[in-house]
N, C-alpha and C. Protein backbone atom coordinates (compact mmCIF):
# COMPACT_ATOMS: atom_id res chain seq x y z
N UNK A 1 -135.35 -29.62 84.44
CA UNK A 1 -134.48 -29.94 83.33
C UNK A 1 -133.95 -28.63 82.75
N UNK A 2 -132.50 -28.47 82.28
CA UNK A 2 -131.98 -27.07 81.72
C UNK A 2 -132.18 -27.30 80.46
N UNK A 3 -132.17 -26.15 80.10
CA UNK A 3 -131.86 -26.10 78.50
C UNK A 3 -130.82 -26.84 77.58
N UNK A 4 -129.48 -26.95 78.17
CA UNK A 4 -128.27 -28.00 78.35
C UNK A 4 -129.16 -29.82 78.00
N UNK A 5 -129.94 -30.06 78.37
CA UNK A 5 -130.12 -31.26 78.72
C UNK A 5 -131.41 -31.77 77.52
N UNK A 6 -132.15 -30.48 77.01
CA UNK A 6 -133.45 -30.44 76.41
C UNK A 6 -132.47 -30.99 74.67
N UNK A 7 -133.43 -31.75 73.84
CA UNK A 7 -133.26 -32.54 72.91
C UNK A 7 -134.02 -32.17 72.07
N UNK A 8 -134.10 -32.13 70.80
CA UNK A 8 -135.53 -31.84 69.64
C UNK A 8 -135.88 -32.98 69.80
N UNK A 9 -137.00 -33.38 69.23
CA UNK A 9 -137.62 -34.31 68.72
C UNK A 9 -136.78 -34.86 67.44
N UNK A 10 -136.74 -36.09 67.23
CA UNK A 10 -136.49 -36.52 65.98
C UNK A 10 -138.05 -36.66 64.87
N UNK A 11 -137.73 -36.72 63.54
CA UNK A 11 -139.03 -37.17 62.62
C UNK A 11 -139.61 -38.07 62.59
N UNK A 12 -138.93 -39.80 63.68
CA UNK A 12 -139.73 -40.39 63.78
C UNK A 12 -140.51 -40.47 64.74
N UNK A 13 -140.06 -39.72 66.27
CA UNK A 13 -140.78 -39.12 67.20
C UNK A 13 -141.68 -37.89 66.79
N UNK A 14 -141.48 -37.03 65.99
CA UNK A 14 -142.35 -36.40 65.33
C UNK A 14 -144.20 -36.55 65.21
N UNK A 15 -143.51 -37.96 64.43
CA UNK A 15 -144.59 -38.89 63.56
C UNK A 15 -145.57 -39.28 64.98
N UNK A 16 -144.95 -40.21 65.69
CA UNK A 16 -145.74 -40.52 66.57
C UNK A 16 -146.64 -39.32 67.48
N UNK A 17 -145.76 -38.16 67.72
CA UNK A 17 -146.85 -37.68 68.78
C UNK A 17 -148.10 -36.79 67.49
N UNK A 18 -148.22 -36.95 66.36
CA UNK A 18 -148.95 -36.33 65.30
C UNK A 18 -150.36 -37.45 65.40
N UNK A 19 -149.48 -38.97 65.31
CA UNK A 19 -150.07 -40.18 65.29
C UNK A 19 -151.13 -39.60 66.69
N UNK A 20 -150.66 -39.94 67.70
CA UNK A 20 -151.80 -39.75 68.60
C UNK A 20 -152.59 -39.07 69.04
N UNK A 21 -152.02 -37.21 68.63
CA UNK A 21 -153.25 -36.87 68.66
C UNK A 21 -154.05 -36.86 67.58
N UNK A 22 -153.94 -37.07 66.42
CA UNK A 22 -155.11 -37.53 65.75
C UNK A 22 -155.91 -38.81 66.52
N UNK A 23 -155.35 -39.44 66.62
CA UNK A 23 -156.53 -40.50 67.55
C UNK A 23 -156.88 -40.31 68.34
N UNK A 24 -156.16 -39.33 69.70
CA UNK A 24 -157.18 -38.55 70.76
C UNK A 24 -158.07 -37.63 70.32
N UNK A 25 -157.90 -37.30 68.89
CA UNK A 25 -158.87 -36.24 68.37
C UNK A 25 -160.38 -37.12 68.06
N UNK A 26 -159.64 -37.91 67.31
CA UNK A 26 -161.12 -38.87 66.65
C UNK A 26 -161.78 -39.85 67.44
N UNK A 27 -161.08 -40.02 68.79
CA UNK A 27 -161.92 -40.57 70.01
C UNK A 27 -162.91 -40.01 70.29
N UNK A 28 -162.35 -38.28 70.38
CA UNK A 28 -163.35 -37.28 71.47
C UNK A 28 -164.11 -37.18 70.17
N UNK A 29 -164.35 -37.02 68.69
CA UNK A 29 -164.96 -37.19 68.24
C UNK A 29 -166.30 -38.06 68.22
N UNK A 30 -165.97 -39.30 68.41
CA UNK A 30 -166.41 -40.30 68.20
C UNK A 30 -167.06 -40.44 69.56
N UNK A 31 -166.87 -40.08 70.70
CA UNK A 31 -167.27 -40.34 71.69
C UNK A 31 -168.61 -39.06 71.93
N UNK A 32 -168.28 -37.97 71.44
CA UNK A 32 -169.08 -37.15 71.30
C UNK A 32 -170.21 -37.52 70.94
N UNK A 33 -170.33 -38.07 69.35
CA UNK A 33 -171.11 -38.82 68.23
C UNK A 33 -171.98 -39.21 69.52
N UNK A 34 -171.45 -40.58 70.05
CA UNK A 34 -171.93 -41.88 70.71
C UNK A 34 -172.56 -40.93 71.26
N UNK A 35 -172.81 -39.95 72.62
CA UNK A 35 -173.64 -39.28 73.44
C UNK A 35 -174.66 -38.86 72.60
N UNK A 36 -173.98 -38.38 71.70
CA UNK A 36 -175.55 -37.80 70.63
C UNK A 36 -176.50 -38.64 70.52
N UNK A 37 -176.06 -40.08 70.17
CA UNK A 37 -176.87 -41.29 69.70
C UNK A 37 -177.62 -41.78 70.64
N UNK A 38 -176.85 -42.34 71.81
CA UNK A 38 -177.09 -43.01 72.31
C UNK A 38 -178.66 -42.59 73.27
N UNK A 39 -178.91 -41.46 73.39
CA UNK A 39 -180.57 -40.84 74.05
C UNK A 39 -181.57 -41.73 72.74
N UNK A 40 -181.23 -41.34 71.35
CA UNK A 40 -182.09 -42.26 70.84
C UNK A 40 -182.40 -43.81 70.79
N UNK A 41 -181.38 -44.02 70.95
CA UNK A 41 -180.53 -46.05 71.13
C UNK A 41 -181.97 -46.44 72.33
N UNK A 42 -181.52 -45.47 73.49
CA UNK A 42 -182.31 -45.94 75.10
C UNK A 42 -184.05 -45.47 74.40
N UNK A 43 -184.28 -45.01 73.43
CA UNK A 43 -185.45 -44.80 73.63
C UNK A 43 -186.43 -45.67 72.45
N UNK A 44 -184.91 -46.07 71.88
CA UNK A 44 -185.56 -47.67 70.93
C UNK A 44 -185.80 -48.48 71.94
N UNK A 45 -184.54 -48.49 72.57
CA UNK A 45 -185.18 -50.28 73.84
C UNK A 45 -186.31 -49.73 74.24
N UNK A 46 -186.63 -48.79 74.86
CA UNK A 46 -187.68 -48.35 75.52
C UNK A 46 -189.18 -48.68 75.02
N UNK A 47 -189.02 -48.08 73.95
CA UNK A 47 -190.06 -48.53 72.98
C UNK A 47 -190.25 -49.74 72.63
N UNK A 48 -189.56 -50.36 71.91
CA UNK A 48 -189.58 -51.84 71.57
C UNK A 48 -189.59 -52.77 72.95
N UNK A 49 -189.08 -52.31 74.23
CA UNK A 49 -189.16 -53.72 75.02
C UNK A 49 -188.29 -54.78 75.29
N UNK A 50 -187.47 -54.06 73.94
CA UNK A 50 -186.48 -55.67 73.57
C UNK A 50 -184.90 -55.77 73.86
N UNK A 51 -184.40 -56.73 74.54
CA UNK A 51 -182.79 -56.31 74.94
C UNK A 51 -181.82 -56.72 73.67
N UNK A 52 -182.12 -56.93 72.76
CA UNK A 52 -180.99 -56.92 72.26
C UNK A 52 -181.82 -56.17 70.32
N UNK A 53 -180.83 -55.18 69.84
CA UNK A 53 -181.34 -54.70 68.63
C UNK A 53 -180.41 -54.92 67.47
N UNK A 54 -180.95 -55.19 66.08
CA UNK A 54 -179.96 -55.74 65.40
C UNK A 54 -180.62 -54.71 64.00
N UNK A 55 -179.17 -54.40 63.53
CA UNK A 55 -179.87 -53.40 62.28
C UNK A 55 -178.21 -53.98 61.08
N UNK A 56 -178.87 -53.84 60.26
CA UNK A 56 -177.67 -53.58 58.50
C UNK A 56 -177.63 -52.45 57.59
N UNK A 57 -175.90 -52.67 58.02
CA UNK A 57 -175.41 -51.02 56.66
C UNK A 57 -176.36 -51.43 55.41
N UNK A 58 -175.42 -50.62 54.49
CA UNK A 58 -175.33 -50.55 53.60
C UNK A 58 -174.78 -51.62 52.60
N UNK A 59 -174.01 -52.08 52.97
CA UNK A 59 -173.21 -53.22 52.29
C UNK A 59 -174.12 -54.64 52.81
N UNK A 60 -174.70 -54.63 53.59
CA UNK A 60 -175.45 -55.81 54.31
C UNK A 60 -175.10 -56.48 55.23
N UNK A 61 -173.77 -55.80 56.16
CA UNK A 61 -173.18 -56.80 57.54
C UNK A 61 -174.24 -55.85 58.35
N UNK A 62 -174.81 -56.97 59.51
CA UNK A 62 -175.22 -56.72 60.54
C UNK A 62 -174.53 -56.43 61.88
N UNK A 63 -175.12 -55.40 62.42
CA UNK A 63 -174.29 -54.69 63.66
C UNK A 63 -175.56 -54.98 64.46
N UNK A 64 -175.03 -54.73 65.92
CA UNK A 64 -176.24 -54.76 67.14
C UNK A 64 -175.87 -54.13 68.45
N UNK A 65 -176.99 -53.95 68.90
CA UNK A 65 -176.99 -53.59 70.51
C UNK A 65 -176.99 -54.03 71.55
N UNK A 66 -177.01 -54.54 72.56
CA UNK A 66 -177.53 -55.40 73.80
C UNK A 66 -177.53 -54.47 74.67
N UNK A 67 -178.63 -54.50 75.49
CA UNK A 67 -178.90 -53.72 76.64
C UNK A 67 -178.68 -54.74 77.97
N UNK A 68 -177.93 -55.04 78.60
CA UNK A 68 -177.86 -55.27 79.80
C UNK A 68 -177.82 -54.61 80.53
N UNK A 69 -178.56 -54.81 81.58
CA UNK A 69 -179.25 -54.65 83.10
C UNK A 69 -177.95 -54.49 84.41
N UNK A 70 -177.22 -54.00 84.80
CA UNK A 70 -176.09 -53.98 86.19
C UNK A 70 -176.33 -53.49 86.95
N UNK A 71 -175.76 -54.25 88.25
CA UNK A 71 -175.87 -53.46 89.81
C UNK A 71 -174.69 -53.72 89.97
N UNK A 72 -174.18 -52.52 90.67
CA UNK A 72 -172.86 -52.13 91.43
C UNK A 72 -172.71 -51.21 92.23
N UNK A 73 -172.30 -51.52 93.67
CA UNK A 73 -172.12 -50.62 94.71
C UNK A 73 -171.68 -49.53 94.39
N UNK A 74 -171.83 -48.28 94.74
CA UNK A 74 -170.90 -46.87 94.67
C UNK A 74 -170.91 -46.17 95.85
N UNK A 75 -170.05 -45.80 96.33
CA UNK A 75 -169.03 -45.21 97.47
C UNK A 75 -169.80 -43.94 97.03
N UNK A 76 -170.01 -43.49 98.01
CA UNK A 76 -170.58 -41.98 98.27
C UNK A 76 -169.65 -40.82 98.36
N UNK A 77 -168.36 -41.02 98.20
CA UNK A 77 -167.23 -39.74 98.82
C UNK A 77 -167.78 -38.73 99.22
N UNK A 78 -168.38 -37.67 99.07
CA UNK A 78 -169.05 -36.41 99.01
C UNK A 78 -169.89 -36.79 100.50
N UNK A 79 -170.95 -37.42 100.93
CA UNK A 79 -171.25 -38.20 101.87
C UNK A 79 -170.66 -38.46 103.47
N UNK A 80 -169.49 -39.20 102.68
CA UNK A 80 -168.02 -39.58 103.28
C UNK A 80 -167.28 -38.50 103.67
N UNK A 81 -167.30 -37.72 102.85
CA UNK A 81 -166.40 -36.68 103.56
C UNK A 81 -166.83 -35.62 103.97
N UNK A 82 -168.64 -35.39 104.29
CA UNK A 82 -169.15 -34.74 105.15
C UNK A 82 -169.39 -34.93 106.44
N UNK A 83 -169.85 -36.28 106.84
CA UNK A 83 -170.21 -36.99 107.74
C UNK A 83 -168.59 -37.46 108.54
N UNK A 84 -167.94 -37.25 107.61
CA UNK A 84 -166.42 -38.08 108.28
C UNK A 84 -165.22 -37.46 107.93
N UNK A 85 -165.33 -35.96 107.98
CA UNK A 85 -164.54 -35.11 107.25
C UNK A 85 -162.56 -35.64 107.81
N UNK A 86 -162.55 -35.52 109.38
CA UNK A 86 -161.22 -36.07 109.52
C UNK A 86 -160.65 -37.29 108.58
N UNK A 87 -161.52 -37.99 108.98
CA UNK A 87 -161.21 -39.23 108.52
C UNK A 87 -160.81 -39.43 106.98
N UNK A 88 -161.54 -38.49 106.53
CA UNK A 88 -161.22 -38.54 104.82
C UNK A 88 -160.29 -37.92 104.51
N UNK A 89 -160.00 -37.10 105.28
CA UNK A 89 -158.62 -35.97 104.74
C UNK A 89 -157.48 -36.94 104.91
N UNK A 90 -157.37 -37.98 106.59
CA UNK A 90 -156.49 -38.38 106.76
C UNK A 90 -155.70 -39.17 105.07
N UNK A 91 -156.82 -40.44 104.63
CA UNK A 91 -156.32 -40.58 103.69
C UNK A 91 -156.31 -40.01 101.91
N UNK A 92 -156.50 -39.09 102.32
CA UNK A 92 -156.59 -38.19 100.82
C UNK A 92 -154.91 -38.10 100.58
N UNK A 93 -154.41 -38.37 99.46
CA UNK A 93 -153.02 -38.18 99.14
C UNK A 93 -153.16 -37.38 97.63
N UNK A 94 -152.22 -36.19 97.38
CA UNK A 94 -152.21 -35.34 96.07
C UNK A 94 -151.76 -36.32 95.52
N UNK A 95 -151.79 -36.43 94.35
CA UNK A 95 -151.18 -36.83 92.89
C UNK A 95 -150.28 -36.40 92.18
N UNK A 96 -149.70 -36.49 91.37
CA UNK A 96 -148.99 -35.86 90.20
C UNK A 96 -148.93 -36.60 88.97
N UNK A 97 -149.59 -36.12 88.01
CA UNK A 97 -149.35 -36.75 86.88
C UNK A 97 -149.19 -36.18 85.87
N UNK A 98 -148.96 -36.41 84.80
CA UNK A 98 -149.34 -35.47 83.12
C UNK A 98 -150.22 -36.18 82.77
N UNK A 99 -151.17 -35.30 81.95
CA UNK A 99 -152.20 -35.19 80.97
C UNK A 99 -151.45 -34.82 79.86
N UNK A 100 -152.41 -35.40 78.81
CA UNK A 100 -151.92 -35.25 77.12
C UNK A 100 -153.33 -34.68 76.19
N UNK A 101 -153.10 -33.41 76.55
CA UNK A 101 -154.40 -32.97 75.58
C UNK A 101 -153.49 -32.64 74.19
N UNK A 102 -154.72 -33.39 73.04
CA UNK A 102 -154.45 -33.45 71.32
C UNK A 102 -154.43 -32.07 70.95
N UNK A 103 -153.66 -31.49 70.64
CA UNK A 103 -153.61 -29.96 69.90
C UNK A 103 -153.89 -29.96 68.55
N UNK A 104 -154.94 -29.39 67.45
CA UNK A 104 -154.75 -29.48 65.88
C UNK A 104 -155.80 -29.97 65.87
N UNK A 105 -156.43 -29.61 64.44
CA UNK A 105 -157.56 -29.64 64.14
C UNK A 105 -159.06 -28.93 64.27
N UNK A 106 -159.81 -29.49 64.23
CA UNK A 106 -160.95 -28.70 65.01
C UNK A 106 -161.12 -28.84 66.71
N UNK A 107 -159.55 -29.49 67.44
CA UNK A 107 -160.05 -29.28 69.15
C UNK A 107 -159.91 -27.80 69.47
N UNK A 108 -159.30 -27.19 68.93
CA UNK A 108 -159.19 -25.71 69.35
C UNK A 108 -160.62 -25.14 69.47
N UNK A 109 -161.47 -25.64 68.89
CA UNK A 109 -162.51 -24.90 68.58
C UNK A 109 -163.74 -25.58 69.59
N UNK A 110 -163.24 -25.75 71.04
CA UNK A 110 -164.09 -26.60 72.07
C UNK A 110 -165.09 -25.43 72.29
């Protein structure tokens, strides 16, 4: 694309890409949190025995846990593409995509 062709942003496009990375910010936040927690979460079931845990805020609504149990096959790639190296390259195809990393705030500070 030339310079000829390049556009500003308008203020209500502005708005939006501000909009999302704050919410890609407070995901990785929040998702962070959850890893923190969650070693203690597995070591309540653990302890207790029990699949499903039920606790109340502050205000008195009840929130909960359920631990379910899953099996699901997983493909070995690494495996696969030792043991069968042609074969894996054949169908390996590059990609191209964009990524949208959130700029602002405390992500700078990874």
């Amino acid at each position: 694309m030339t310079n000829a062709q390049k556009k500003k942003a308008n203020a209500l496009e502005k708005k939006t890409v501000v909009a999302v990375a704050k919410l890609k910010l407070q995901v990785r936040r929040a998702l962070k949190e959850i890893d923190t927690l969650m070693q203690n979460v597995s070591d309540t079931f653990d302890k207790t025995g029990a699949n499903l845990l039920i606790g109340q805020d502050d205000v008195g609504e009840s929130f909960g846990l359920q631990r379910i149990k899953r099996k699901r096959s997983k493909f070995e790639s690494k495996l696969f593409r030792e043991q069968h190296n042609d074969l894996y390259y054949k169908y390996c195809n590059d990609i191209e995509y964009y990524e949208y990393r959130a700029i602002g705030g405390d992500a700078d500070a990874q």
